[in-house]
N, C-alpha and C. Protein backbone atom coordinates (compact mmCIF):
# COMPACT_ATOMS: atom_id res chain seq x y z
N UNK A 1 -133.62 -0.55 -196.61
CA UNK A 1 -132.45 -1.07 -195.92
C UNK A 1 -132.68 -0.99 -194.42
N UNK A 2 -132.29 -1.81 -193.91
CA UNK A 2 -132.05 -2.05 -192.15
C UNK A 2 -130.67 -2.32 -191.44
N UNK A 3 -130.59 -1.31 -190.69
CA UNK A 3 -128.99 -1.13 -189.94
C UNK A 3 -129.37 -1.92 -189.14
N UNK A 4 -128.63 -2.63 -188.80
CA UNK A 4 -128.52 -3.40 -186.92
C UNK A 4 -127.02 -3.16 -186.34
N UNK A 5 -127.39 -2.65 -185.65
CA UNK A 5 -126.15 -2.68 -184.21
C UNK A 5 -126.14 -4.16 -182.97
N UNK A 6 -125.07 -4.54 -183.04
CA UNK A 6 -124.61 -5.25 -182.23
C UNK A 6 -123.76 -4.84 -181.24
N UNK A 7 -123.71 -5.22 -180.09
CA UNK A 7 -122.69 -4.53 -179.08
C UNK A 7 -121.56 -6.03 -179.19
N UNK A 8 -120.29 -6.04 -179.58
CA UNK A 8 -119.46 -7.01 -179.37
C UNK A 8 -118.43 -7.17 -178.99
N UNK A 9 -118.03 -8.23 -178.05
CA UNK A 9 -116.77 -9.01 -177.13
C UNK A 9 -116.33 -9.76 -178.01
N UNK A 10 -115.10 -9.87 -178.20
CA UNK A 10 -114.31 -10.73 -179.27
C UNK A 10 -115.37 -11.02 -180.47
N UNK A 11 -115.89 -12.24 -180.30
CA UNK A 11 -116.22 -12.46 -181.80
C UNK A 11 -118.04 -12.79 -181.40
N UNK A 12 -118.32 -12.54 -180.08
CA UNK A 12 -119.76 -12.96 -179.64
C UNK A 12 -120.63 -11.33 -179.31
N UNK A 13 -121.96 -11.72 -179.10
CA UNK A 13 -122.72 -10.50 -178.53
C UNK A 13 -121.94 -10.26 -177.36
N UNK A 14 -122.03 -9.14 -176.82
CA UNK A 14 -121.07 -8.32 -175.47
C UNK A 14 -122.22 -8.54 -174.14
N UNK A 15 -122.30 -9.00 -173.33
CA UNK A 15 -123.12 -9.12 -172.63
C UNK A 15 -124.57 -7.93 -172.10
N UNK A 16 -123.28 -6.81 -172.14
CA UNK A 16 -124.00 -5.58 -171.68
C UNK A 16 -123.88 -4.24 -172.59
N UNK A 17 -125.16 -4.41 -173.29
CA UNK A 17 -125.18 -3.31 -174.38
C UNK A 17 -124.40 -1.37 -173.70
N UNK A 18 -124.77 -1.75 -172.28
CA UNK A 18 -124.51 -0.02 -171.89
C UNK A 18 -122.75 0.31 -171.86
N UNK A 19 -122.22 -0.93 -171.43
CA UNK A 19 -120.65 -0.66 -171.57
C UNK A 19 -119.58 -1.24 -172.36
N UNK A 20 -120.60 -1.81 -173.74
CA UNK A 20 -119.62 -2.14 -174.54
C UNK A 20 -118.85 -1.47 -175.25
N UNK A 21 -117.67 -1.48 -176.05
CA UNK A 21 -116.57 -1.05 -176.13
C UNK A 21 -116.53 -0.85 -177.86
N UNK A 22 -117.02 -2.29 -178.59
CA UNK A 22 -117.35 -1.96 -179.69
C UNK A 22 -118.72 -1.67 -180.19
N UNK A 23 -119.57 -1.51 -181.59
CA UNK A 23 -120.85 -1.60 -181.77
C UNK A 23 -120.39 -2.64 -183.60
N UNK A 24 -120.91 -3.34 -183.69
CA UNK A 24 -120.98 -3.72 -184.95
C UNK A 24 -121.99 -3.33 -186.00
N UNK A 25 -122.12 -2.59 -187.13
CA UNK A 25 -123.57 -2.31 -187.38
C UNK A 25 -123.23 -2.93 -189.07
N UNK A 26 -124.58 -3.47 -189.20
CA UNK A 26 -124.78 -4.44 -190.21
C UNK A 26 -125.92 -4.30 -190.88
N UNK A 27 -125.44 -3.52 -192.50
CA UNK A 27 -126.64 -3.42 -192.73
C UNK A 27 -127.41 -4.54 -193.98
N UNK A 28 -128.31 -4.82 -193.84
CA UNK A 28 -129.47 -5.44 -194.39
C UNK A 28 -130.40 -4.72 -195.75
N UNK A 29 -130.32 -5.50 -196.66
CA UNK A 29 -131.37 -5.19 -197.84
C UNK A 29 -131.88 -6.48 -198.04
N UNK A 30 -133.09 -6.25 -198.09
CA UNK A 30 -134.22 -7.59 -198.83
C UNK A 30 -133.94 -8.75 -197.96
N UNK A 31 -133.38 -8.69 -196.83
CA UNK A 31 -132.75 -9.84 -195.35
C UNK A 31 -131.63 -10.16 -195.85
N UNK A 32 -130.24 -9.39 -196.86
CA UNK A 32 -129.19 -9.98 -197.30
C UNK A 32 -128.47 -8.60 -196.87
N UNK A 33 -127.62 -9.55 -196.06
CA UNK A 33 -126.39 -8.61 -195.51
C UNK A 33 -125.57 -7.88 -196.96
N UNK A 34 -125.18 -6.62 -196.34
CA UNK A 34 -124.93 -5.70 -197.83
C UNK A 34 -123.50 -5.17 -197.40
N UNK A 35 -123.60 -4.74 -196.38
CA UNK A 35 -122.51 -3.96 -195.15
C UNK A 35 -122.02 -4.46 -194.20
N UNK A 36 -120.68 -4.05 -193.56
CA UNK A 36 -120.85 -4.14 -192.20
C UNK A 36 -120.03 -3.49 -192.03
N UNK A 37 -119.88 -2.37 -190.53
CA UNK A 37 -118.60 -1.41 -189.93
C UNK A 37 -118.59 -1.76 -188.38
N UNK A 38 -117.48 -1.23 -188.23
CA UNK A 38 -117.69 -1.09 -186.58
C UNK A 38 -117.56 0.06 -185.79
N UNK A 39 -117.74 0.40 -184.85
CA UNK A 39 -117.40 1.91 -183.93
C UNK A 39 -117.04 1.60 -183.01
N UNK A 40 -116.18 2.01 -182.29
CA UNK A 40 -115.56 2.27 -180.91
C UNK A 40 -116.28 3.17 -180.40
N UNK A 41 -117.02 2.84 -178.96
CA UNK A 41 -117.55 3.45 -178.41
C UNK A 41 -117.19 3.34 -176.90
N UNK A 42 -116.02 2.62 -176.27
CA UNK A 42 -115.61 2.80 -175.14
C UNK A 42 -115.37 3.74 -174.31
N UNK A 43 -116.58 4.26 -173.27
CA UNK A 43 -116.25 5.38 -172.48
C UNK A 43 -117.55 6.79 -172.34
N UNK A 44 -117.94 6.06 -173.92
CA UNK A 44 -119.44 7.37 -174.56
C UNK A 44 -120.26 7.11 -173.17
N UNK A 45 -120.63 7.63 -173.12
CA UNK A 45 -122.08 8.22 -172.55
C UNK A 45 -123.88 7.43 -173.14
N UNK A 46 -124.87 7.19 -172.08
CA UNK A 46 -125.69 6.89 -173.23
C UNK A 46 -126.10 7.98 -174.00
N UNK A 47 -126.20 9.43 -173.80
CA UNK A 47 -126.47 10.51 -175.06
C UNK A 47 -125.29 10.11 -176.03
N UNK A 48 -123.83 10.05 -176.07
CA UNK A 48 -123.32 10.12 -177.18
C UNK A 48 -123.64 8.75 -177.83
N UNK A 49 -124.05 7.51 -177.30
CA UNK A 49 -124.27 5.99 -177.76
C UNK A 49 -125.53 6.27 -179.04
N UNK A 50 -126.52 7.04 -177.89
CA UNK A 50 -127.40 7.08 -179.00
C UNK A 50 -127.49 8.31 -180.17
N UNK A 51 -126.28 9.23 -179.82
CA UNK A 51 -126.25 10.17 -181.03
C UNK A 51 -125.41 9.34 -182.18
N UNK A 52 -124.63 8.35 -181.85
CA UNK A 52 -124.27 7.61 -182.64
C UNK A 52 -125.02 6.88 -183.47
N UNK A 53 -125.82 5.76 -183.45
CA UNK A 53 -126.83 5.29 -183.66
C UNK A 53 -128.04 5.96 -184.17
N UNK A 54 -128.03 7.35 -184.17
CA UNK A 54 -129.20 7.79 -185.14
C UNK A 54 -128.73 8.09 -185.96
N UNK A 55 -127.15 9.01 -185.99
CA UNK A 55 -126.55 9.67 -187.02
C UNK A 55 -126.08 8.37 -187.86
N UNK A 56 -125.78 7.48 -187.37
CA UNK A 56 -125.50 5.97 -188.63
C UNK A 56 -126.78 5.77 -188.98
N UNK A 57 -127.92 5.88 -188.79
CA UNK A 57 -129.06 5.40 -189.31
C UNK A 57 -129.55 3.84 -188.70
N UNK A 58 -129.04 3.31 -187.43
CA UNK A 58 -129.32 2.47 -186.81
C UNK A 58 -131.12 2.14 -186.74
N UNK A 59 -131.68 1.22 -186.69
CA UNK A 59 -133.21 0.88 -186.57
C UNK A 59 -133.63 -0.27 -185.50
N UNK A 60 -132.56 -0.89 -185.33
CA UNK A 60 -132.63 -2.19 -184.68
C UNK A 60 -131.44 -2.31 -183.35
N UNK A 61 -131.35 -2.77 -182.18
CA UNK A 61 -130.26 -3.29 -181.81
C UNK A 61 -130.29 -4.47 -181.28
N UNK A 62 -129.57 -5.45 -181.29
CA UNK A 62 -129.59 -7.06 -180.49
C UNK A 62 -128.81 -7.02 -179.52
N UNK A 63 -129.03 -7.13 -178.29
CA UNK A 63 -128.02 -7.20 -177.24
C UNK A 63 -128.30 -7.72 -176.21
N UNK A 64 -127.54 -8.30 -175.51
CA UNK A 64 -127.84 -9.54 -173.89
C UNK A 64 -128.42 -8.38 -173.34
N UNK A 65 -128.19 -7.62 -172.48
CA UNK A 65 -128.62 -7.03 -171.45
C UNK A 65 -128.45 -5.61 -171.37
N UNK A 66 -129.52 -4.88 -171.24
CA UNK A 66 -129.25 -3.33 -171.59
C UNK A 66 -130.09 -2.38 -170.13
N UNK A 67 -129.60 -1.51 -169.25
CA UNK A 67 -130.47 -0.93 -168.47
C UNK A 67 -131.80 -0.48 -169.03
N UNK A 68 -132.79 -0.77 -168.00
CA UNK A 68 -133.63 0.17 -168.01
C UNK A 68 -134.12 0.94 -168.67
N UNK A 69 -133.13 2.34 -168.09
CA UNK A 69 -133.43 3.56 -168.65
C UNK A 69 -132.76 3.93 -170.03
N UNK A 70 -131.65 3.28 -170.53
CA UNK A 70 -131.05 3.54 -171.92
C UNK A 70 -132.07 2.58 -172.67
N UNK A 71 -132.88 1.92 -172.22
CA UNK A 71 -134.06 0.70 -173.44
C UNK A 71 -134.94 1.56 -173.23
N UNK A 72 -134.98 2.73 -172.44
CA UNK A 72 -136.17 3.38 -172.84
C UNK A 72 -135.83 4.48 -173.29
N UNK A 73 -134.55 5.17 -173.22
CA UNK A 73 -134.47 6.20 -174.28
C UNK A 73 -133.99 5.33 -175.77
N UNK A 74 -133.63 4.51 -175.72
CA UNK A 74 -133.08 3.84 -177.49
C UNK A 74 -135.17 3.38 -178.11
N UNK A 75 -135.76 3.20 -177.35
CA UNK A 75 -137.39 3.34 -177.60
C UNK A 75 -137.92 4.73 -177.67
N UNK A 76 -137.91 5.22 -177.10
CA UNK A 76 -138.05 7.05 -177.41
C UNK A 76 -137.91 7.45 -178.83
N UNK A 77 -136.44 6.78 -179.07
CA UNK A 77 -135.60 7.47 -180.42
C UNK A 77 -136.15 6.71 -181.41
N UNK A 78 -137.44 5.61 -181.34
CA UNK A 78 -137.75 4.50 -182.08
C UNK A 78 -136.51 3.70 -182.99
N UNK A 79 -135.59 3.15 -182.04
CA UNK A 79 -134.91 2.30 -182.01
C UNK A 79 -135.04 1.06 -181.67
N UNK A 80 -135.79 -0.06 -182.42
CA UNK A 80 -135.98 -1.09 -182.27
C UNK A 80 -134.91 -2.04 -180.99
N UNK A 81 -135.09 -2.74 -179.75
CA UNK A 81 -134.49 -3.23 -179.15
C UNK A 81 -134.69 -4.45 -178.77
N UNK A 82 -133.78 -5.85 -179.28
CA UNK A 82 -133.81 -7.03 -179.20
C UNK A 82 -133.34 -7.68 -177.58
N UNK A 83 -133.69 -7.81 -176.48
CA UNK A 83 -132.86 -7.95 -175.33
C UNK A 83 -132.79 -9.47 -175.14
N UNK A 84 -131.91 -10.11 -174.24
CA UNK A 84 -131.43 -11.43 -174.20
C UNK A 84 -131.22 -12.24 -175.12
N UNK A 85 -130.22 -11.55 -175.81
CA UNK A 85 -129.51 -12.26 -176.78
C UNK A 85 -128.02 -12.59 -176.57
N UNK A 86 -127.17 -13.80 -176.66
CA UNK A 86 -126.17 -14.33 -176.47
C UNK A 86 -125.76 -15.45 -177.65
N UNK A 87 -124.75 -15.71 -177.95
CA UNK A 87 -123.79 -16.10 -178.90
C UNK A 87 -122.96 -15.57 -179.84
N UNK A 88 -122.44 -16.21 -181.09
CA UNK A 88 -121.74 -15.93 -181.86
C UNK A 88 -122.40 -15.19 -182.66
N UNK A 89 -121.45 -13.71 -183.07
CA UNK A 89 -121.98 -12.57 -184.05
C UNK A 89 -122.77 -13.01 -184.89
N UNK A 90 -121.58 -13.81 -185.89
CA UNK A 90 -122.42 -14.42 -187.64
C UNK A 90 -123.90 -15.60 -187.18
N UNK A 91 -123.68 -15.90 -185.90
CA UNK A 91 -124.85 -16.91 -185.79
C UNK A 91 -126.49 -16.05 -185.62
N UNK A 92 -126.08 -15.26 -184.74
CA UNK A 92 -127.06 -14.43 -184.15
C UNK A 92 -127.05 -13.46 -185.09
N UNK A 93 -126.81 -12.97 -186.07
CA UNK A 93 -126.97 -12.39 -187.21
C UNK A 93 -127.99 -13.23 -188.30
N UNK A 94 -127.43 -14.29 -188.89
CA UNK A 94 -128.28 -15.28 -189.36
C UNK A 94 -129.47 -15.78 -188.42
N UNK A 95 -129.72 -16.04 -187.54
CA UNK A 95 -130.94 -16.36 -186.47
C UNK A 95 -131.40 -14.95 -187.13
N UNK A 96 -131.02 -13.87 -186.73
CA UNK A 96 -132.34 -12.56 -187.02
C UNK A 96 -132.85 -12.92 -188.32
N UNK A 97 -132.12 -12.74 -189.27
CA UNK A 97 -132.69 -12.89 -191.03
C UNK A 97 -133.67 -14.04 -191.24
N UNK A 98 -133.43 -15.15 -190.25
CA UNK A 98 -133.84 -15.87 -190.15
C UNK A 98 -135.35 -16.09 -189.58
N UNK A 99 -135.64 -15.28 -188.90
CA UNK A 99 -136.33 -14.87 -187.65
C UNK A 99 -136.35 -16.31 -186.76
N UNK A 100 -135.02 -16.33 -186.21
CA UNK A 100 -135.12 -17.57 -185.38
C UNK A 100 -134.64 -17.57 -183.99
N UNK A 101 -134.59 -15.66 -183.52
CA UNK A 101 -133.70 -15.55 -182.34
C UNK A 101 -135.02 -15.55 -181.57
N UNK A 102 -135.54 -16.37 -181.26
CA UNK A 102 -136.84 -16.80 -180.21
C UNK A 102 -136.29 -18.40 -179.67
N UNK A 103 -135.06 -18.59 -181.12
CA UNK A 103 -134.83 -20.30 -180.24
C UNK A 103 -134.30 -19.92 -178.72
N UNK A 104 -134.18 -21.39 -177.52
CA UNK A 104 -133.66 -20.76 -176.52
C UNK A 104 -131.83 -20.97 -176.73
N UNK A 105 -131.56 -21.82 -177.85
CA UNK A 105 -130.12 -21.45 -177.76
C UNK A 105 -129.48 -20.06 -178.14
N UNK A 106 -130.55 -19.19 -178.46
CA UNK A 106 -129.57 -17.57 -178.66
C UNK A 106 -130.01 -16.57 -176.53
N UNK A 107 -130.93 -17.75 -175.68
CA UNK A 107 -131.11 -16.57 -175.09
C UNK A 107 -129.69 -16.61 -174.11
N UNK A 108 -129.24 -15.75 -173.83
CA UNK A 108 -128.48 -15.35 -172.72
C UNK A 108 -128.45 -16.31 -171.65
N UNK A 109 -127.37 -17.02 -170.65
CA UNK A 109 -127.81 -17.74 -169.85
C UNK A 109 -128.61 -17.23 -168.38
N UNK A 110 -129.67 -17.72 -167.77
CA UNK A 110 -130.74 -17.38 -166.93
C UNK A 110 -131.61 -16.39 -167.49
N UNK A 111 -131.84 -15.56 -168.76
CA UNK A 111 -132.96 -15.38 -169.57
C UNK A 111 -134.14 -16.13 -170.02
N UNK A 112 -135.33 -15.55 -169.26
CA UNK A 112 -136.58 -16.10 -169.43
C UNK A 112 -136.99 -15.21 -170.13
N UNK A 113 -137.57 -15.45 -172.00
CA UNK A 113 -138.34 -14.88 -172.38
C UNK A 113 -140.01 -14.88 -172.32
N UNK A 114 -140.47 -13.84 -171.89
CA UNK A 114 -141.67 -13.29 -172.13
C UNK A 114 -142.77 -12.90 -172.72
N UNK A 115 -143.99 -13.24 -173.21
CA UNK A 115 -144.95 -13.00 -173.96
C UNK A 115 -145.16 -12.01 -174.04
């Protein structure tokens, strides 16, 4: 099984993984969604973000834009991290299973992805 966390604004990715408010986590068997919950995390800290996220069993996260230094402690914790990602939850959910979040309609607007 594979958890993914999403950071989300109404019904889309949240722009900025460090101060989002909710986390969506969605979990995955055999690439077929099985689960899904959410957490309130408005206000945490990045230590409590990522004590969250290990204690759920998180592996993955997709999110527009994340500092620095929290993409390198959520890498530390070998927490897989997807950056410049933008759109709708269920879309950008299906793009992953899909493996199709490389199209440029999921990147974030002024995101240049990188080799």
């Amino acid at each position: 099984m594979n958890r993914i966390a999403i950071p989300v604004f109404k019904s889309r990715v949240s722009p900025v993984f460090d101060s989002c408010t909710r986390l969506l986590l969605v979990d995955l068997d055999q690439n077929q969604e099985i689960a899904r919950s959410k957490i309130l995390c408005g206000g945490l800290s990045e230590i409590d973000r990522l004590k969250i996220l290990k204690t759920s069993g998180v592996k993955t996260v997709i999110c527009g834009g994340i500092s620095d230094g929290f993409y390198k402690i959520l890498s530390n914790a070998e927490i897989s991290v997807i950056i410049g990602i933008a759109g709708e939850v269920d879309q950008v959910l299906n793009a992953f299973r899909c493996d199709r979040l490389g199209e440029p309609c999921f990147y974030m607007p002024g995101y240049k992805k990188t080799c």
